[in-house]
Protein backbone atom coordinates (compact mmCIF):
# COMPACT_ATOMS: atom_id res chain seq x y z
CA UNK A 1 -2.78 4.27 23.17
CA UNK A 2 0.09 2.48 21.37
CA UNK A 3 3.60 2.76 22.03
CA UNK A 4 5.25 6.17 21.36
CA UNK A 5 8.56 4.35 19.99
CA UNK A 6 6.14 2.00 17.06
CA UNK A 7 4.92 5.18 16.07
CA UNK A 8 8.13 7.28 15.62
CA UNK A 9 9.33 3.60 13.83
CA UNK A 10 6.02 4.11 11.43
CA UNK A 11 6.91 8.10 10.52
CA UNK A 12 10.62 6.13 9.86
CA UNK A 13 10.00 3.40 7.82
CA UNK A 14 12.17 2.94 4.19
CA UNK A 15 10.67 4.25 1.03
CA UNK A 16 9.20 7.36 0.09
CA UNK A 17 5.51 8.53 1.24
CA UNK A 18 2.73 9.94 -1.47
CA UNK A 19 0.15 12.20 -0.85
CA UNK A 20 -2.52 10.89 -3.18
CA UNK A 21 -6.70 11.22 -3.87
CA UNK A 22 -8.59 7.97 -4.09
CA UNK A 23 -10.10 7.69 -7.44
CA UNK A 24 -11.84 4.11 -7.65
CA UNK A 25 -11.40 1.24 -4.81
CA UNK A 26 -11.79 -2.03 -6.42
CA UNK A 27 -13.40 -5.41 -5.35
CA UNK A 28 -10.09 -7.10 -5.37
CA UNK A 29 -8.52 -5.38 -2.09
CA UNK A 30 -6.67 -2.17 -4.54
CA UNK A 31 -7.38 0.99 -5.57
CA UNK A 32 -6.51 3.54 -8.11
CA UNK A 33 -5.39 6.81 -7.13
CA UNK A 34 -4.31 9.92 -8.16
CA UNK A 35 -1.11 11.21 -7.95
CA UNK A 36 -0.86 15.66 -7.88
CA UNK A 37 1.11 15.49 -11.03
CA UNK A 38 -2.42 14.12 -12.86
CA UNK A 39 -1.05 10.72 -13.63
CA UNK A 40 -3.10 7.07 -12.04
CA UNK A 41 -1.59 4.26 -11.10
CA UNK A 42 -3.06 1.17 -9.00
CA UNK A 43 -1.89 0.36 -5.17
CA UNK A 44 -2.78 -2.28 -2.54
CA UNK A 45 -5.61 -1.40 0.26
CA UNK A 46 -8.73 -0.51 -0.26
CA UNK A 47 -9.58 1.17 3.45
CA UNK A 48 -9.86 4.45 1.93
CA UNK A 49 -13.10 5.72 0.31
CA UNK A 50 -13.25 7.24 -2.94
CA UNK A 51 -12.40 11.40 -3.02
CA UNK A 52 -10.51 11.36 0.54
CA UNK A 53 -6.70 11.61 0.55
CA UNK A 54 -4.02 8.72 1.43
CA UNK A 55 -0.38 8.54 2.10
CA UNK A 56 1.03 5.54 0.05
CA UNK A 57 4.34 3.79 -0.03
CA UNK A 58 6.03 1.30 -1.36
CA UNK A 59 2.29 0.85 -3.63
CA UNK A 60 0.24 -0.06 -0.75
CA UNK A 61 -2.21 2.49 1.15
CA UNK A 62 -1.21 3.24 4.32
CA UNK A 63 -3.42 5.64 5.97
CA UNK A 64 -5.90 8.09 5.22
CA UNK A 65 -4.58 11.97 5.85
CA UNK A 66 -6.08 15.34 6.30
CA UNK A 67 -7.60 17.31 2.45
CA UNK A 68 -5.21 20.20 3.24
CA UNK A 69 -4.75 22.80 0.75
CA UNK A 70 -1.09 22.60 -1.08
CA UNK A 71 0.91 25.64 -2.08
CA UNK A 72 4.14 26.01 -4.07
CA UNK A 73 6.18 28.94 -3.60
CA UNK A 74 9.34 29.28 -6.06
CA UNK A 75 11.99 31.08 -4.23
C-alpha cells in the first residue's frame, strides 16, 4: 500500500484535471481523446484503452477513472 501523504500530494498536484474518453491510442506513446464539450485534442500516455475514461493534466494521461454518468443541474 503506498504512503497515505504521496497520495493526498497526487489529488494536490498544480494544474487542472480533465475527465476525458479515449478515442485512438497511437504507436508513438499518445493518444487522442475526447473532451465532454465534443472537441479532440492529442495527450501523452497511452495506458488507457480506447472507449474507457481518463483524468488528464497538464496533456499527459494520468489515470484511468470510473464511466460514471454526468448530470448538470442549473440552479
Amino acid at each position: 500500500m503506498s504512503n497515505p501523504w504521496t497520495r493526498l500530494n497526487k489529488l494536490l498536484a498544480p494544474g487542472a484535471k480533465t475527465i476525458v474518453t479515449i478515442t485512438t491510442v497511437n504507436t508513438d506513446g499518445t493518444s487522442i481523446v475526447t473532451l465532454r464539450s465534443g472537441d479532440t485534442i492529442k495527450v501523452q500516455g497511452d495506458t488507457v484503452s480506447v472507449g474507457d475514461k481518463a483524468m488528464i493534466q497538464a496533456g499527459r494521461v494520468v489515470a484511468k477513472v470510473p464511466g460514471l454518468a454526468f448530470y448538470e443541474i442549473e440552479i
